[in-house]
PDB file of N, CA and C in Angstrom:
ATOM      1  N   UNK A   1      37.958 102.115  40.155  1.00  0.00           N
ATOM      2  CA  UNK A   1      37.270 101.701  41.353  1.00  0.00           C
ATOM      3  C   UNK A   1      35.780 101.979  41.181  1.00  0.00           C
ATOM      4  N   UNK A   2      35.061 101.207  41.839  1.00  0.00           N
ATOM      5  CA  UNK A   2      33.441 101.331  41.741  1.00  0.00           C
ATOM      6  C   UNK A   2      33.601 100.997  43.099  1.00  0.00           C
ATOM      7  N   UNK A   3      31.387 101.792  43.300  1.00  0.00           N
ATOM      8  CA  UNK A   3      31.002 101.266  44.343  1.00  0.00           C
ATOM      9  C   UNK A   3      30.775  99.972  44.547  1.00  0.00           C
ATOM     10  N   UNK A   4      30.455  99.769  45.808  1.00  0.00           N
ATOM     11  CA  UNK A   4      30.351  98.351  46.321  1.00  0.00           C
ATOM     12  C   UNK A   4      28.593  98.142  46.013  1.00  0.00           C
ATOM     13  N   UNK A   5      28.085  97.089  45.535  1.00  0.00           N
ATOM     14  CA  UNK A   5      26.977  96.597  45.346  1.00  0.00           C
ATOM     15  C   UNK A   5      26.015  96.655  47.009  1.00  0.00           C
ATOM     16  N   UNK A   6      25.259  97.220  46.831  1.00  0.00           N
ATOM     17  CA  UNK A   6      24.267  97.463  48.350  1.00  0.00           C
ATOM     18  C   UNK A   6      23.898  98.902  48.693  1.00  0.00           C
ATOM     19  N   UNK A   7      25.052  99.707  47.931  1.00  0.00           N
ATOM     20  CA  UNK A   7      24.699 100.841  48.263  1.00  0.00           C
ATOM     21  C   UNK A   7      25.500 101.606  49.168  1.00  0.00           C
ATOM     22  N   UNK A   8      26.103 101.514  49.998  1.00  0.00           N
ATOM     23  CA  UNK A   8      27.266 101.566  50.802  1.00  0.00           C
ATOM     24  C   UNK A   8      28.299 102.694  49.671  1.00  0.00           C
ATOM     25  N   UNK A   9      29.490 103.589  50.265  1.00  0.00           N
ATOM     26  CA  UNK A   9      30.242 104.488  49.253  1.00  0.00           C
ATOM     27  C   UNK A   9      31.528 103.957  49.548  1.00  0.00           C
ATOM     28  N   UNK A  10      31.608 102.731  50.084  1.00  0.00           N
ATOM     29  CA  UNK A  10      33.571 102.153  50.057  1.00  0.00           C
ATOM     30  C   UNK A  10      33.651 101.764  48.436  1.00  0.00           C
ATOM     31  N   UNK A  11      34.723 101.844  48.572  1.00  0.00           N
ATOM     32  CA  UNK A  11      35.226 101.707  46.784  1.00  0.00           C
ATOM     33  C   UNK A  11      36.054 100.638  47.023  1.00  0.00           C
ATOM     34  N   UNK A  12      35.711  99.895  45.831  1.00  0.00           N
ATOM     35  CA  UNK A  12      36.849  98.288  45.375  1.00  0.00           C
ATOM     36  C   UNK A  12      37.378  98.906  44.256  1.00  0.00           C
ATOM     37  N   UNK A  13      38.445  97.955  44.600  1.00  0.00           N
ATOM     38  CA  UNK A  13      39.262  97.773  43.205  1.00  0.00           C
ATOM     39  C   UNK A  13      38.089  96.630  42.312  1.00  0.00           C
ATOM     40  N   UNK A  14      38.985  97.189  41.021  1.00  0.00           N
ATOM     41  CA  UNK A  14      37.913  96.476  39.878  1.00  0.00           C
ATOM     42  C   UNK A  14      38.548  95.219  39.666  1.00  0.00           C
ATOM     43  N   UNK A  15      39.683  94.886  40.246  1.00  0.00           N
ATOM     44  CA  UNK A  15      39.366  93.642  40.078  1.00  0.00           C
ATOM     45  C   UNK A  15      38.773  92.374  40.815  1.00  0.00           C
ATOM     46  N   UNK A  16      38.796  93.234  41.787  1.00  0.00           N
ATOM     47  CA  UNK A  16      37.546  92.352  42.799  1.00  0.00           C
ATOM     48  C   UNK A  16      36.125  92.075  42.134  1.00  0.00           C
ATOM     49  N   UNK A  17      35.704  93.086  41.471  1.00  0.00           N
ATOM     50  CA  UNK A  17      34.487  92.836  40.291  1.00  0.00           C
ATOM     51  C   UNK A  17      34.726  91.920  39.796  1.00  0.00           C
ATOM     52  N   UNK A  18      35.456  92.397  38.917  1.00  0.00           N
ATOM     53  CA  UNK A  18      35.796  91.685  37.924  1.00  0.00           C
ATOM     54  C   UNK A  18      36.328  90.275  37.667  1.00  0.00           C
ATOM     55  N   UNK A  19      37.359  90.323  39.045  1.00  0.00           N
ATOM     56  CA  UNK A  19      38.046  89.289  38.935  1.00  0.00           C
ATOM     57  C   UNK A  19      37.853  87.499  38.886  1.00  0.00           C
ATOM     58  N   UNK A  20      37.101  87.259  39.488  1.00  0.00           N
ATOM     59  CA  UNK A  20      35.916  86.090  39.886  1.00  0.00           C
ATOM     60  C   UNK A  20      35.567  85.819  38.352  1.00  0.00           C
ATOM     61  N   UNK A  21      34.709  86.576  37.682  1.00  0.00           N
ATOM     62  CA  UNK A  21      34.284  86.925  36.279  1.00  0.00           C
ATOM     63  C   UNK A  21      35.148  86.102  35.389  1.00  0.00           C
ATOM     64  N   UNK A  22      35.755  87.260  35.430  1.00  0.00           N
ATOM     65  CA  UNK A  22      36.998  87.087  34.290  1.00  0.00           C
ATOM     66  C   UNK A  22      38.192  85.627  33.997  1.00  0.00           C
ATOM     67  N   UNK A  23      37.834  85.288  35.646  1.00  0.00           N
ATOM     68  CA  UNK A  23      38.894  83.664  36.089  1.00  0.00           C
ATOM     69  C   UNK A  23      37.789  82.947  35.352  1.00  0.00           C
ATOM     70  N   UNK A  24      36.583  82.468  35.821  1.00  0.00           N
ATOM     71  CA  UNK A  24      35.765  81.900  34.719  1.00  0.00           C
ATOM     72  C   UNK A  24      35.608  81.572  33.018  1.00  0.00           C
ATOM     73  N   UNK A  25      35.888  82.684  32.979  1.00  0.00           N
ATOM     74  CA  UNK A  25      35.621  83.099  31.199  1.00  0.00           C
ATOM     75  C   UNK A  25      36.860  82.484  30.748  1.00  0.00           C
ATOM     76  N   UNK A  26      38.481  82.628  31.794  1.00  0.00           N
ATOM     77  CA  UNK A  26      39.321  81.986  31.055  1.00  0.00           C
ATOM     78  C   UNK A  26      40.440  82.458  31.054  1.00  0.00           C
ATOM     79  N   UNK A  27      40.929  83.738  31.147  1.00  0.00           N
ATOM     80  CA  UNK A  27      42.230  84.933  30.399  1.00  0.00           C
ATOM     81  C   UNK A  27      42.755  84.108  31.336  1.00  0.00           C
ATOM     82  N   UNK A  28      42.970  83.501  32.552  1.00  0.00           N
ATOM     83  CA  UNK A  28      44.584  83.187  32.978  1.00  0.00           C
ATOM     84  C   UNK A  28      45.376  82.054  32.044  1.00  0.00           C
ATOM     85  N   UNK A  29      44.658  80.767  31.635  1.00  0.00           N
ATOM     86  CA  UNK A  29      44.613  80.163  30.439  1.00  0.00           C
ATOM     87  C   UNK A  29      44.956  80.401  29.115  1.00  0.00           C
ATOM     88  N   UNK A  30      44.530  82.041  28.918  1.00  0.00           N
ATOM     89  CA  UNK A  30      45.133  82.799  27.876  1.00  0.00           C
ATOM     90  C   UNK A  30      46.455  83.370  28.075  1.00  0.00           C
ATOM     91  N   UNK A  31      46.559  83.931  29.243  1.00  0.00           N
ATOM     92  CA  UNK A  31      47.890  84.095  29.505  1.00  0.00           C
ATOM     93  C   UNK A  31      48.846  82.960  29.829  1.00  0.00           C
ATOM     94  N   UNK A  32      48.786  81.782  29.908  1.00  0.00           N
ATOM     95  CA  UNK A  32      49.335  80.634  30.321  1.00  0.00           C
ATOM     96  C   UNK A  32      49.314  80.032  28.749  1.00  0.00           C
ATOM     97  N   UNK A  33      48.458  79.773  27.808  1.00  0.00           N
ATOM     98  CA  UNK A  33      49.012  79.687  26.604  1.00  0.00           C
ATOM     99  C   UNK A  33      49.874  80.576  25.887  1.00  0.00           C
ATOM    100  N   UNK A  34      50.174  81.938  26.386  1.00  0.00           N
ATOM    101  CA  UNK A  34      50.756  82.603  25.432  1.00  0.00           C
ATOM    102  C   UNK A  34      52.301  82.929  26.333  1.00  0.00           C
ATOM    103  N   UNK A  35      52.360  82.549  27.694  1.00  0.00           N
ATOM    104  CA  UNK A  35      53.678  81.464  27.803  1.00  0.00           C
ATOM    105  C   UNK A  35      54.043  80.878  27.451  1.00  0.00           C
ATOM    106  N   UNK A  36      53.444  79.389  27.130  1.00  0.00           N
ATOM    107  CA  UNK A  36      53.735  78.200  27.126  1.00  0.00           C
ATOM    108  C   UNK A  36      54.292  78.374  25.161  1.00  0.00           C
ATOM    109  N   UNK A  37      53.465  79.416  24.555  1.00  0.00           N
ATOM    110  CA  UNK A  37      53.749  79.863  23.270  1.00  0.00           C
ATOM    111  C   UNK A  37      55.367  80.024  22.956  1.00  0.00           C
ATOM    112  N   UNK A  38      55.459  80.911  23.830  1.00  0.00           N
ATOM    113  CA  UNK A  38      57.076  81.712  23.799  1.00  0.00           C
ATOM    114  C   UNK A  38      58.172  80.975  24.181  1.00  0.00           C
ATOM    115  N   UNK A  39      57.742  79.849  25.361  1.00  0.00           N
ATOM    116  CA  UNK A  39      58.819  79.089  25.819  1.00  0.00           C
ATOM    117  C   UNK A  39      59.024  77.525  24.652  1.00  0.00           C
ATOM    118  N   UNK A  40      57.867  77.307  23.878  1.00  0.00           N
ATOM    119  CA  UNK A  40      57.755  76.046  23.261  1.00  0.00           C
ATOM    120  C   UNK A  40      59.444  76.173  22.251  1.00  0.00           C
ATOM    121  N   UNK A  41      59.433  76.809  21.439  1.00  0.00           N
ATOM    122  CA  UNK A  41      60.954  76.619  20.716  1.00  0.00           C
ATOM    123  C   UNK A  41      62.367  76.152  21.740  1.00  0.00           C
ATOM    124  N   UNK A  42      61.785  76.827  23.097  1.00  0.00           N
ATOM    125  CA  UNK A  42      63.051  76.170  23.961  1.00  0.00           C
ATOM    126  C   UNK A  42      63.104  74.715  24.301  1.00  0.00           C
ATOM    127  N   UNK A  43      61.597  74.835  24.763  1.00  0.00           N
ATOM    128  CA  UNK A  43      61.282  73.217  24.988  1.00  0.00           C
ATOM    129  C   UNK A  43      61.507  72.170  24.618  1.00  0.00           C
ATOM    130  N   UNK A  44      60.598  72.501  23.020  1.00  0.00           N
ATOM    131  CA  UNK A  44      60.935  71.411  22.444  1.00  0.00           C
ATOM    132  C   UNK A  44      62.322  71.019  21.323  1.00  0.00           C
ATOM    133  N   UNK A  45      63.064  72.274  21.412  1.00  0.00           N
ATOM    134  CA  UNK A  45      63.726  72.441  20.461  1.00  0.00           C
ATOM    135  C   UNK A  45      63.505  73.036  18.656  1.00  0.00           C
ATOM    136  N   UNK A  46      64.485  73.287  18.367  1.00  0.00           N
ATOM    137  CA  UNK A  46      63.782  74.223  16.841  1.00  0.00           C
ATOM    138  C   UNK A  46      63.770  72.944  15.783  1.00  0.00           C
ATOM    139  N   UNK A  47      64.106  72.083  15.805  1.00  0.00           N
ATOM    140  CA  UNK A  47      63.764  70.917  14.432  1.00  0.00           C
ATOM    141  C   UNK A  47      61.884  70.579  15.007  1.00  0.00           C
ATOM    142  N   UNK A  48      62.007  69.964  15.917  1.00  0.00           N
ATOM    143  CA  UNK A  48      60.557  69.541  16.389  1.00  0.00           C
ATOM    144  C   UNK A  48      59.340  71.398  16.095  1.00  0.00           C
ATOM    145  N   UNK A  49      59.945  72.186  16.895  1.00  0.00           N
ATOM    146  CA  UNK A  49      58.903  73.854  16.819  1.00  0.00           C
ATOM    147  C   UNK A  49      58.769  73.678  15.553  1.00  0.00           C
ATOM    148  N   UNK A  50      59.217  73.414  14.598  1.00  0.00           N
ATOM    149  CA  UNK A  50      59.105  73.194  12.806  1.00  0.00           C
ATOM    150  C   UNK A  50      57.671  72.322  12.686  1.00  0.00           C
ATOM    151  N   UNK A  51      57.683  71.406  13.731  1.00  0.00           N
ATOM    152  CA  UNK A  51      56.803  70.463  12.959  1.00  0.00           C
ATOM    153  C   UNK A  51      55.202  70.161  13.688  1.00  0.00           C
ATOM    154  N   UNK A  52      55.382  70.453  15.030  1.00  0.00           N
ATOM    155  CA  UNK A  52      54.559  70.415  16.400  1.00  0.00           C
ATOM    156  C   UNK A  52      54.474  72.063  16.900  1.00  0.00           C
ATOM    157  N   UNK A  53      52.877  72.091  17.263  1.00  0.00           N
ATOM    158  CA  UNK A  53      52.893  72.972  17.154  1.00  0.00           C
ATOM    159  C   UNK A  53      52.072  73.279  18.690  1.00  0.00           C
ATOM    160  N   UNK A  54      52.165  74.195  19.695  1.00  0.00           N
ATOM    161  CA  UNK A  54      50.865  74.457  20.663  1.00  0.00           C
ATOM    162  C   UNK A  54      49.707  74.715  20.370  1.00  0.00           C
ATOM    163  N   UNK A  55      48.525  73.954  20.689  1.00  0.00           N
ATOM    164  CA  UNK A  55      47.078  74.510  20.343  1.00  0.00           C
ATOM    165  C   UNK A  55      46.435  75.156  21.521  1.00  0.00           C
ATOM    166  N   UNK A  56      45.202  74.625  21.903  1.00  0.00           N
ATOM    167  CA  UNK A  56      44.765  75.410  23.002  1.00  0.00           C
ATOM    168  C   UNK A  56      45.137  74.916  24.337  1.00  0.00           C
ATOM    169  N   UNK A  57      45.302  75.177  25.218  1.00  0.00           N
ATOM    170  CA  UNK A  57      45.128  74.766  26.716  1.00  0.00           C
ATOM    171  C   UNK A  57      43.440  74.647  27.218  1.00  0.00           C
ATOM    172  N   UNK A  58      42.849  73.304  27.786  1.00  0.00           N
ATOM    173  CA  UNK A  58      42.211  72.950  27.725  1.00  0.00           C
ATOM    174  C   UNK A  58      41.645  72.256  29.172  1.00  0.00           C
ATOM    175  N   UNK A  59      41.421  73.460  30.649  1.00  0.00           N
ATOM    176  CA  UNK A  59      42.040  72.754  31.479  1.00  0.00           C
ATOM    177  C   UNK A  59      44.022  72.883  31.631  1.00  0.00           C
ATOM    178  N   UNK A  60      44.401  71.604  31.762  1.00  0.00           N
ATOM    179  CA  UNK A  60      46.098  71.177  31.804  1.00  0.00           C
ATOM    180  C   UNK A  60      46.063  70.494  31.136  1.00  0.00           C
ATOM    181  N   UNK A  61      44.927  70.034  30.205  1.00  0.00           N
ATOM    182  CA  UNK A  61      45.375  69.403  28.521  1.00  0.00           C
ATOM    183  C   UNK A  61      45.855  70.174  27.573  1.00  0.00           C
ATOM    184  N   UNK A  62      47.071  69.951  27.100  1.00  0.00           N
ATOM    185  CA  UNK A  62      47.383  70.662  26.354  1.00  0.00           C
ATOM    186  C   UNK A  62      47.507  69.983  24.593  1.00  0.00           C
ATOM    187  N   UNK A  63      46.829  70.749  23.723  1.00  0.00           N
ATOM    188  CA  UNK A  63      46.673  69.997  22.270  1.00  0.00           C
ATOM    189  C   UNK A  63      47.711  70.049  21.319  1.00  0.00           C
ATOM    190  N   UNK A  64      48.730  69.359  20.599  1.00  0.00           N
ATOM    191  CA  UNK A  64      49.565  70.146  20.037  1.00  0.00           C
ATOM    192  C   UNK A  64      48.931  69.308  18.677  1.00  0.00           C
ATOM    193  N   UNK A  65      49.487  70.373  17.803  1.00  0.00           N
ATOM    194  CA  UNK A  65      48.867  69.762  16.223  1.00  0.00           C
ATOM    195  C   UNK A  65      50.668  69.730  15.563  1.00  0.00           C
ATOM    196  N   UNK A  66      50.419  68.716  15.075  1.00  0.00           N
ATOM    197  CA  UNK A  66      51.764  67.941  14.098  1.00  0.00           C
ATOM    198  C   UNK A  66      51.417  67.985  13.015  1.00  0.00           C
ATOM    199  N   UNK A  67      52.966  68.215  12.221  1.00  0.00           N
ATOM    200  CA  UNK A  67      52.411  68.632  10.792  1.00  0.00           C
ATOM    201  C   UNK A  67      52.436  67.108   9.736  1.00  0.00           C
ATOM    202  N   UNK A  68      52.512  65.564   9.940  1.00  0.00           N
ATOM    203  CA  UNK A  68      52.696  64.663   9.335  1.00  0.00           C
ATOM    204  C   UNK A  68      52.359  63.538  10.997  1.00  0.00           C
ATOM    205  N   UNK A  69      52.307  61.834  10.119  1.00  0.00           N
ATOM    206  CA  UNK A  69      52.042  60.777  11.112  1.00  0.00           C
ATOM    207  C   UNK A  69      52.879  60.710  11.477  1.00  0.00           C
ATOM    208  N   UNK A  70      54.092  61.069  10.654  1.00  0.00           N
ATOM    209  CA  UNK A  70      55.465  60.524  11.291  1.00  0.00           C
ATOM    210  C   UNK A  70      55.610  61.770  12.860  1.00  0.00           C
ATOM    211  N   UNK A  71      55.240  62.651  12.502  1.00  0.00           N
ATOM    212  CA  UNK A  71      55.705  63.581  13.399  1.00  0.00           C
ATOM    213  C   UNK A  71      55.020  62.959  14.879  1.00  0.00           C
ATOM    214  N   UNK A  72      53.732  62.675  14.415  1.00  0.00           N
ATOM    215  CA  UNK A  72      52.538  62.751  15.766  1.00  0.00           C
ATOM    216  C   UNK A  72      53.511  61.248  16.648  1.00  0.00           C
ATOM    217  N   UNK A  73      53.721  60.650  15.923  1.00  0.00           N
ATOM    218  CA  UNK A  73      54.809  59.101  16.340  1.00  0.00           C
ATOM    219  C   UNK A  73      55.378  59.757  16.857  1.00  0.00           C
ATOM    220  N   UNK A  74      56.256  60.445  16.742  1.00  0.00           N
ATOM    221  CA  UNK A  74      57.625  60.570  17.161  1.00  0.00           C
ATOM    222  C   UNK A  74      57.331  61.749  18.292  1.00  0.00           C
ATOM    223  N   UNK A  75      55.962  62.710  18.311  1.00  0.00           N
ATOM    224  CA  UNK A  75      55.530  63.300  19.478  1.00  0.00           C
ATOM    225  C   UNK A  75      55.069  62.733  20.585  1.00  0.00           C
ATOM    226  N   UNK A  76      54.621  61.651  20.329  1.00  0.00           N
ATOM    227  CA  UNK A  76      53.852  60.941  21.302  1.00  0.00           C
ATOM    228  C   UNK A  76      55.066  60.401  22.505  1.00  0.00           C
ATOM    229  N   UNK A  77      56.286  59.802  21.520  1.00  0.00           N
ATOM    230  CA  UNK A  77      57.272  59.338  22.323  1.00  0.00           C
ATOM    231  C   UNK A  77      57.761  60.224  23.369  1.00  0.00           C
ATOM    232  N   UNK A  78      57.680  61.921  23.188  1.00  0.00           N
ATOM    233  CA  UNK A  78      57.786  62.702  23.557  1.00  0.00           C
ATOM    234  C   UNK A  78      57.301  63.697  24.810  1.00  0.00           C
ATOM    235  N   UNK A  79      56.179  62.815  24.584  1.00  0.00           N
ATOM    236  CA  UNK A  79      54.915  63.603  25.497  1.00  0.00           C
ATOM    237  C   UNK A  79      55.664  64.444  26.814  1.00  0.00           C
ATOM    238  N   UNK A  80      55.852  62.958  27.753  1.00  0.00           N
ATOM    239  CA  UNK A  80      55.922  62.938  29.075  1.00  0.00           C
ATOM    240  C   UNK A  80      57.498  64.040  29.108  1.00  0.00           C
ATOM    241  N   UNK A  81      58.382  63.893  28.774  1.00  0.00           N
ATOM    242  CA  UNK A  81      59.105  64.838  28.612  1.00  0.00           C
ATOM    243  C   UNK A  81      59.141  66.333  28.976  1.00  0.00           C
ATOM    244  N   UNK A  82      58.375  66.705  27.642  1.00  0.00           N
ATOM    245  CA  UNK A  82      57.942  67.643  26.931  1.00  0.00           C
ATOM    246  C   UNK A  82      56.950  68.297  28.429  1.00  0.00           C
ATOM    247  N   UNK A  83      56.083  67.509  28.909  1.00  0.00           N
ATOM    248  CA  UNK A  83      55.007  68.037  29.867  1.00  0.00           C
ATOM    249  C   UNK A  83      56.541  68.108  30.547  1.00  0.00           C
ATOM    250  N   UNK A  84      56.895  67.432  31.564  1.00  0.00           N
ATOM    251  CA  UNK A  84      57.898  68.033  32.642  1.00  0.00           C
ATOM    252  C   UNK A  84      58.740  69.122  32.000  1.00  0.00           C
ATOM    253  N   UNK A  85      59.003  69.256  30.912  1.00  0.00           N
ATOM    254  CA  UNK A  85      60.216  70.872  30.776  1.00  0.00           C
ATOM    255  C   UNK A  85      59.048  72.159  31.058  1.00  0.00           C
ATOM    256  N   UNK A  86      57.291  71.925  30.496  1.00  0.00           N
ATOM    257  CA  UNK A  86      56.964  72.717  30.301  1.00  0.00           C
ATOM    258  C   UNK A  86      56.033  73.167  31.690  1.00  0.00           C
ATOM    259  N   UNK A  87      56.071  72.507  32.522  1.00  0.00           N
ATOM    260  CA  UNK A  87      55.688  72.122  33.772  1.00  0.00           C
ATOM    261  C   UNK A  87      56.848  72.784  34.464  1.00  0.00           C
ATOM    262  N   UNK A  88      58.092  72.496  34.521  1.00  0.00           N
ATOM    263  CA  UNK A  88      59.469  73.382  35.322  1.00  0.00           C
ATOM    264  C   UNK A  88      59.322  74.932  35.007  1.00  0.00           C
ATOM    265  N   UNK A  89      58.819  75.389  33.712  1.00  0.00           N
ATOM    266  CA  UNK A  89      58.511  76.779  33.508  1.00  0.00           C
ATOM    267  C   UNK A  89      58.018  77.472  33.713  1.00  0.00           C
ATOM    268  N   UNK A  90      56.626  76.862  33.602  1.00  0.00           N
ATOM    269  CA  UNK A  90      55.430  77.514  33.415  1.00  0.00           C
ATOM    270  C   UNK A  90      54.590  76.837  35.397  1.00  0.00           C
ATOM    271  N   UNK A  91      55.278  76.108  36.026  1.00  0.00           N
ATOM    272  CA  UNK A  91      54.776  75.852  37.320  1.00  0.00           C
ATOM    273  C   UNK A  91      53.789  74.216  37.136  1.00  0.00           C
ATOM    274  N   UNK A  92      54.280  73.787  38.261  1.00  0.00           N
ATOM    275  CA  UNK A  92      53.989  72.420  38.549  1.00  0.00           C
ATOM    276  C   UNK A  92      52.711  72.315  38.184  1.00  0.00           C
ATOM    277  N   UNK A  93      52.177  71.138  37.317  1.00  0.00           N
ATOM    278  CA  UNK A  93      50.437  70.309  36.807  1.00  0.00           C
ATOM    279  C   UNK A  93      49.998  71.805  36.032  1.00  0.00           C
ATOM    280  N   UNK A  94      50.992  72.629  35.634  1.00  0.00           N
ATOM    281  CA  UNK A  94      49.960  73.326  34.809  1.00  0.00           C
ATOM    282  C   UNK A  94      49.484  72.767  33.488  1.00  0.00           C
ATOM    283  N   UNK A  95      50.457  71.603  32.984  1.00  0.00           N
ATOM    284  CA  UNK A  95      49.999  70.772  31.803  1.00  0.00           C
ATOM    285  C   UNK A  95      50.196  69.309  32.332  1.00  0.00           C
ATOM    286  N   UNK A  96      48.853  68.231  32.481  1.00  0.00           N
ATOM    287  CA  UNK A  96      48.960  67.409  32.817  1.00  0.00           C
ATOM    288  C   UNK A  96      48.573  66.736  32.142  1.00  0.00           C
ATOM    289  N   UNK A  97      48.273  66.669  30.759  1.00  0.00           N
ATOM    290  CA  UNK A  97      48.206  65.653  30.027  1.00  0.00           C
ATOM    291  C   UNK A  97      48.530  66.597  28.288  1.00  0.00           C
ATOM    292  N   UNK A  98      49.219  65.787  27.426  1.00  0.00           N
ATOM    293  CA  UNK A  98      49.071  66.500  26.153  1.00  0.00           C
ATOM    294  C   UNK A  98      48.623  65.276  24.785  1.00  0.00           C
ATOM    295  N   UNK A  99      47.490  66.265  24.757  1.00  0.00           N
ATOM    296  CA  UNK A  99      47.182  64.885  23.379  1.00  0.00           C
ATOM    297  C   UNK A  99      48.408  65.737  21.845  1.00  0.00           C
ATOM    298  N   UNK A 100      47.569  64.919  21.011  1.00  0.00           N
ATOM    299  CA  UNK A 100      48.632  64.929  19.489  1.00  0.00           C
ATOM    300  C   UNK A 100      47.499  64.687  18.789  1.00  0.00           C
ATOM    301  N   UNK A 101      47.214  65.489  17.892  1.00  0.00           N
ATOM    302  CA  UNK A 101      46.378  65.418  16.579  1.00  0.00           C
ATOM    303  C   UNK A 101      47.222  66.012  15.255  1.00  0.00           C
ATOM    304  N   UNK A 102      46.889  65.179  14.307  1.00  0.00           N
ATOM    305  CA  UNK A 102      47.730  65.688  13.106  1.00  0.00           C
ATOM    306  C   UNK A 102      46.987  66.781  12.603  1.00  0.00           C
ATOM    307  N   UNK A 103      47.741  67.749  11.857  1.00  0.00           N
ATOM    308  CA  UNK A 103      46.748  69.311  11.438  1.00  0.00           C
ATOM    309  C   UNK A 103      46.034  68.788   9.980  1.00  0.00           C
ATOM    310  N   UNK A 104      45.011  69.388  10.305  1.00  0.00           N
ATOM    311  CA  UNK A 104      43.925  68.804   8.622  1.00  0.00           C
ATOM    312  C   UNK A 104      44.927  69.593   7.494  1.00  0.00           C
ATOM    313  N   UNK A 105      44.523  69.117   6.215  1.00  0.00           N
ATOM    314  CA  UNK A 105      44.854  68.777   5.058  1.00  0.00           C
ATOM    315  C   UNK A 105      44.879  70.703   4.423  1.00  0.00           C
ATOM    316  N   UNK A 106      45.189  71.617   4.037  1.00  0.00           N
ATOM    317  CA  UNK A 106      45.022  72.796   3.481  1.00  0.00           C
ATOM    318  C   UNK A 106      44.976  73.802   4.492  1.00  0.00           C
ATOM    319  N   UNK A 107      45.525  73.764   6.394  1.00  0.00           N
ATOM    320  CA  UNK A 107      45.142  74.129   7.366  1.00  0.00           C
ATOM    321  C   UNK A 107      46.930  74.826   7.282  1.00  0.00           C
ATOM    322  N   UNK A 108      46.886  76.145   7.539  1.00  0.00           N
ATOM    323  CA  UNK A 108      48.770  76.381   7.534  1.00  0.00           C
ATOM    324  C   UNK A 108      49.286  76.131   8.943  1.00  0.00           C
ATOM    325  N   UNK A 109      50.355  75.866   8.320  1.00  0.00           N
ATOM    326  CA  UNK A 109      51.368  75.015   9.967  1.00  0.00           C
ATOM    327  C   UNK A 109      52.209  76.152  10.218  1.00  0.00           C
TER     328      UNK A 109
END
């Protein structure tokens, strides 16, 4: 707890400081990717978790990197899906759009 800014001796919690701050910079996003991390093998299943992968959360864009063209094809078909299982989990429009980029060339999958 700290004082309150003005001078005054009531005490806040720090995350009232902080908290405003910290929503900015991002960590709920961090914690919402590192959900969306843990639940992806359920999601998408373990042949696809092999090949597609979660990148960042971006906003409710979510990036996934594929390890071949064939894969990013056959993700794309996938998309809308994939957003509603991970949307039932993780809470309604938290991913509202997901692009597909294939992973560069010497980059580990």
């Amino acid at each position: 707890m700290s004082k309150r800014p003005g001078g005054d001796r009531k005490l806040v919690h720090i995350r009232d400081v902080l908290g405003p701050t910290l929503e900015r910079l991002g960590p709920k996003n961090l914690m919402v990717e590192a959900k969306l991390r843990k639940v992806w093998p359920a999601v998408v299943g373990p042949e696809l978790a092999v090949h597609a992968k979660p990148g960042r959360l971006r906003g409710s864009t979510l990036v996934v990197f594929v390890s071949s063209d064939t894969w990013a094809t056959e993700f794309r078909y996938l998309t809308e899906l994939v957003r509603e299982k991970l949307n039932a989990r993780l809470g309604a429009d938290t991913v509202t759009e997901i692009t597909v980029s294939k992973r560069r060339s010497g980059e580990a999958f």
